[in-house]
C-alpha atoms as a PDB file:
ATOM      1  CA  UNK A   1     -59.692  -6.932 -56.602  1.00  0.00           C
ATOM      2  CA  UNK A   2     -56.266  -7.062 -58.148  1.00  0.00           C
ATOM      3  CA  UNK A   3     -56.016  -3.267 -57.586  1.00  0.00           C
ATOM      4  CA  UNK A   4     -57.200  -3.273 -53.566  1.00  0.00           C
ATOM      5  CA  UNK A   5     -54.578  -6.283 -52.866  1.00  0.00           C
ATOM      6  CA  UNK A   6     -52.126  -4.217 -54.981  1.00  0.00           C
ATOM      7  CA  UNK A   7     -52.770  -1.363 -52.707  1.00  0.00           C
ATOM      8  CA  UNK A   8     -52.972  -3.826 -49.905  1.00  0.00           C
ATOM      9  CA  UNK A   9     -49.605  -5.274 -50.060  1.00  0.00           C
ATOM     10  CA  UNK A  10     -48.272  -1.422 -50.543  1.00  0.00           C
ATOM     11  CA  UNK A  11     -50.162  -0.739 -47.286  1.00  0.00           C
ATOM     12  CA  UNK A  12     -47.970  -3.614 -46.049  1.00  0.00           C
ATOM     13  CA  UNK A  13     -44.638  -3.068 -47.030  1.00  0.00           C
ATOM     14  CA  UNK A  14     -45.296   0.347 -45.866  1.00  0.00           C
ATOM     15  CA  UNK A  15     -46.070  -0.377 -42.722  1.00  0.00           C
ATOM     16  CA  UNK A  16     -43.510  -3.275 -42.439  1.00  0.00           C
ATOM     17  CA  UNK A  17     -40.684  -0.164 -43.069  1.00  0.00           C
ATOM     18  CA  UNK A  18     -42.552   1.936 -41.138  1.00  0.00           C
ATOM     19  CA  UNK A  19     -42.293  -0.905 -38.215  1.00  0.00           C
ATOM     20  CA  UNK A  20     -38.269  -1.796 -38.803  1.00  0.00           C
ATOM     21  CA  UNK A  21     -37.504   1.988 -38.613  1.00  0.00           C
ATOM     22  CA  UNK A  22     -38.876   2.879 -35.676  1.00  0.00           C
ATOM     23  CA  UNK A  23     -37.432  -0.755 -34.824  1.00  0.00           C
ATOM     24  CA  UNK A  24     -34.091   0.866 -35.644  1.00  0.00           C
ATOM     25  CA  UNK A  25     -34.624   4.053 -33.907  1.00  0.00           C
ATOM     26  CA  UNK A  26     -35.375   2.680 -30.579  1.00  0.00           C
ATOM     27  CA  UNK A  27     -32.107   0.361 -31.776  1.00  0.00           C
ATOM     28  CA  UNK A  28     -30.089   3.305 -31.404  1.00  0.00           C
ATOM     29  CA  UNK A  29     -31.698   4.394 -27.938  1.00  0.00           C
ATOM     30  CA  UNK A  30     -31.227   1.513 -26.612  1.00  0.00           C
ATOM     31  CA  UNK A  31     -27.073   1.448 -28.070  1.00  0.00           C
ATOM     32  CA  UNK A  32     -26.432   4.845 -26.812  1.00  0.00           C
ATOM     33  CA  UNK A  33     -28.139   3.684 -23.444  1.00  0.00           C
ATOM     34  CA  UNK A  34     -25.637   1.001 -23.450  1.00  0.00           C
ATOM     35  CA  UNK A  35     -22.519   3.128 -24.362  1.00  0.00           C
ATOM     36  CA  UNK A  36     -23.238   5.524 -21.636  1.00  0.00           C
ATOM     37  CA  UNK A  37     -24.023   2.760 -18.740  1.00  0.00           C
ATOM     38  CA  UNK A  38     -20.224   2.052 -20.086  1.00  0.00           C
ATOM     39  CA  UNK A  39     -19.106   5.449 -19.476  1.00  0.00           C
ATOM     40  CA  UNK A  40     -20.536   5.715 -15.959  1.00  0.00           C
ATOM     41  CA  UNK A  41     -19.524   1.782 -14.423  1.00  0.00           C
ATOM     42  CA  UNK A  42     -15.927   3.072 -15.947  1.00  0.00           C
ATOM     43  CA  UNK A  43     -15.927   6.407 -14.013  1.00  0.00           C
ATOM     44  CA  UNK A  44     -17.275   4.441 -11.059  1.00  0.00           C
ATOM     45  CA  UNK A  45     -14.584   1.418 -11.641  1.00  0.00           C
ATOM     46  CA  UNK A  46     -11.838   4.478 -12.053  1.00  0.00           C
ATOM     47  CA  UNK A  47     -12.783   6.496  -8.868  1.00  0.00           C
ATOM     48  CA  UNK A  48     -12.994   2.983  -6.308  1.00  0.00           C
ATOM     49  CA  UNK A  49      -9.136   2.430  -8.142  1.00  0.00           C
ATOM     50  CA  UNK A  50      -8.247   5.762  -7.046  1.00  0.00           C
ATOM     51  CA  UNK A  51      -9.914   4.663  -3.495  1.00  0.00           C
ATOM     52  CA  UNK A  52      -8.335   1.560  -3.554  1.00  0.00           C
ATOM     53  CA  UNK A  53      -4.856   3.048  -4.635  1.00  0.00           C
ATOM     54  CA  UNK A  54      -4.912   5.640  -1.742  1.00  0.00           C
ATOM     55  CA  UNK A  55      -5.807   3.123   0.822  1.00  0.00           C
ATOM     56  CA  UNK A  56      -2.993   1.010  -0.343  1.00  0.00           C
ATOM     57  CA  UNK A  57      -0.779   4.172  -0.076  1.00  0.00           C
ATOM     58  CA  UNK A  58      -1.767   4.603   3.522  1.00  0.00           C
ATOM     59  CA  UNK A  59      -1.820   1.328   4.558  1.00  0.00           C
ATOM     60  CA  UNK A  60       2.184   1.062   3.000  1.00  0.00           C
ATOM     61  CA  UNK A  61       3.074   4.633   4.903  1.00  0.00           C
ATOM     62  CA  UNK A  62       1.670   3.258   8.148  1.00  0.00           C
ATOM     63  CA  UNK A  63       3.473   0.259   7.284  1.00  0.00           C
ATOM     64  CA  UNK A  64       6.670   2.161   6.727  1.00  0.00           C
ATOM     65  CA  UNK A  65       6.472   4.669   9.474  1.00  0.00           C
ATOM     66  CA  UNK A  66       6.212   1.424  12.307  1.00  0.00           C
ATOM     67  CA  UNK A  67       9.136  -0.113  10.565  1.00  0.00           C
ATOM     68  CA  UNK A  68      10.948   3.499  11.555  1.00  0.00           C
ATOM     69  CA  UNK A  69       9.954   3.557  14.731  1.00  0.00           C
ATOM     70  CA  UNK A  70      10.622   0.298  15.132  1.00  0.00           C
ATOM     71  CA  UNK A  71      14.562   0.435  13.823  1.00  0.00           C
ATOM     72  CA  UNK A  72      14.607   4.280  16.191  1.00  0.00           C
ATOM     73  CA  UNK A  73      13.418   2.005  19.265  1.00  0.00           C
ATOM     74  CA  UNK A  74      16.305  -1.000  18.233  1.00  0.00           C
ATOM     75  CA  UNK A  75      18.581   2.047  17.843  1.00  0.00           C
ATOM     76  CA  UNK A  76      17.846   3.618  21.485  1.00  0.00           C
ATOM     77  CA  UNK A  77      18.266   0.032  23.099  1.00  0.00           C
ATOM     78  CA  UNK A  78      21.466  -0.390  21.481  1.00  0.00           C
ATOM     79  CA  UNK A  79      22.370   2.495  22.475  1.00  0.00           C
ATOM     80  CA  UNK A  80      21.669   2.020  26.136  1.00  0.00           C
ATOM     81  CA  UNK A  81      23.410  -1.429  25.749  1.00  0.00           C
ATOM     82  CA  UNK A  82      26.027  -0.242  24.567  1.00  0.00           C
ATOM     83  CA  UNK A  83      26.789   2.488  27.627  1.00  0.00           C
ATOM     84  CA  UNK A  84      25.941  -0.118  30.234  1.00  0.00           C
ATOM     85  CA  UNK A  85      28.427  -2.405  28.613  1.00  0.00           C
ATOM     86  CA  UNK A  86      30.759   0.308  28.606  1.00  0.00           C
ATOM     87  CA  UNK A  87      30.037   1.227  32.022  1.00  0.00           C
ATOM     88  CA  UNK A  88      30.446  -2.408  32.796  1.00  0.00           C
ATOM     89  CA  UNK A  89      34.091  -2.703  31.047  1.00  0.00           C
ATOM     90  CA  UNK A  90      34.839   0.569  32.883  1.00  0.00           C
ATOM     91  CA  UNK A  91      33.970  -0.717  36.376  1.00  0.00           C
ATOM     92  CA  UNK A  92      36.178  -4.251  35.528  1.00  0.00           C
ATOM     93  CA  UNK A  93      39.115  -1.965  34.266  1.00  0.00           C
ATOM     94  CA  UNK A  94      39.203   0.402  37.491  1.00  0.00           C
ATOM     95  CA  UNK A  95      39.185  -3.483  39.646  1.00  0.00           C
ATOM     96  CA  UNK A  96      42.027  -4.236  37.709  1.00  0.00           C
ATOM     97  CA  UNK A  97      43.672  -1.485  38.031  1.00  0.00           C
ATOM     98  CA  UNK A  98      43.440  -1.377  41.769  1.00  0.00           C
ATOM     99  CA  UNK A  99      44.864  -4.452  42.004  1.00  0.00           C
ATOM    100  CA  UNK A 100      47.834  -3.780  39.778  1.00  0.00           C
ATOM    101  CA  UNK A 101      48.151  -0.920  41.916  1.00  0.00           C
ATOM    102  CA  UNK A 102      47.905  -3.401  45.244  1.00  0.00           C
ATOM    103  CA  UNK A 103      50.630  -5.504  43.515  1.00  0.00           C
ATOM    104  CA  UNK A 104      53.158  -2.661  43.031  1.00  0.00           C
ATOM    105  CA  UNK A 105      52.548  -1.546  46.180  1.00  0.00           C
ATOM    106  CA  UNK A 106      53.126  -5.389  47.845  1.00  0.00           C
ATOM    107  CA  UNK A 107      56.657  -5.396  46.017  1.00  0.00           C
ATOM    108  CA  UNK A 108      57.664  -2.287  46.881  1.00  0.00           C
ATOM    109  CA  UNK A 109      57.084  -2.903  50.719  1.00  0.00           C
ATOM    110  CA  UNK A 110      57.803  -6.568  50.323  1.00  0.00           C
ATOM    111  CA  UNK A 111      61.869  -7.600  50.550  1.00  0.00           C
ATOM    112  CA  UNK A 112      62.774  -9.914  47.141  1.00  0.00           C
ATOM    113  CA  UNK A 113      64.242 -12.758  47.602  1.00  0.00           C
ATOM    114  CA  UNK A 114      66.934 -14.073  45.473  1.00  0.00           C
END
């Protein structure tokens, strides 16, 4: 009896190694699994940065190209302010001209008194 629990208990252990290497094996399925589920959320988590990034860009160009047409538009109005205050300080110098003008012509006509 000795000899059949002997081989027993070999049987066992056996089986027991058998049982934590296949234990093991599926282990390192299951770790390789893992590592490449890491590989692919990174690629995923890289290419929505690169999405993100790029929207970012556009949304700063559109951003930037309203800021130039808004200074261009500021620019233009100035602009036209500027020549209809000119036109303005044109028009007031001509008046005051003409009545310089009126005033010379008064005292030349006009006898002075002394």
């Amino acid at each position: 009896m000795s000899e059949s629990q002997s081989r027993y208990s070999i049987v066992e252990r056996l089986t027991q190694m058998k049982l934590n290497i296949i234990s093991e094996k599926l282990e390192l399925d299951e770790d390789l699994k893992t590592k490449q589920q890491k590989v692919a959320q990174s690629k995923k988590d890289f290419s929505d940065w690169e999405k993100d990034i790029q929207q970012d860009i556009e949304r700063t160009k559109r951003l930037k190209q309203r800021e130039m047409e808004k200074s261009e538009i500021e620019s233009q109005n100035a602009n036209q302010i500027k020549s209809a205050k000119e036109k303005s300080f044109d028009e007031k110098i001509k008046a005051i001209d003409k009545a310089l003008e009126r005033i010379e012509e008064i005292s030349k006509t006009s006898p002075t008194i002394q």
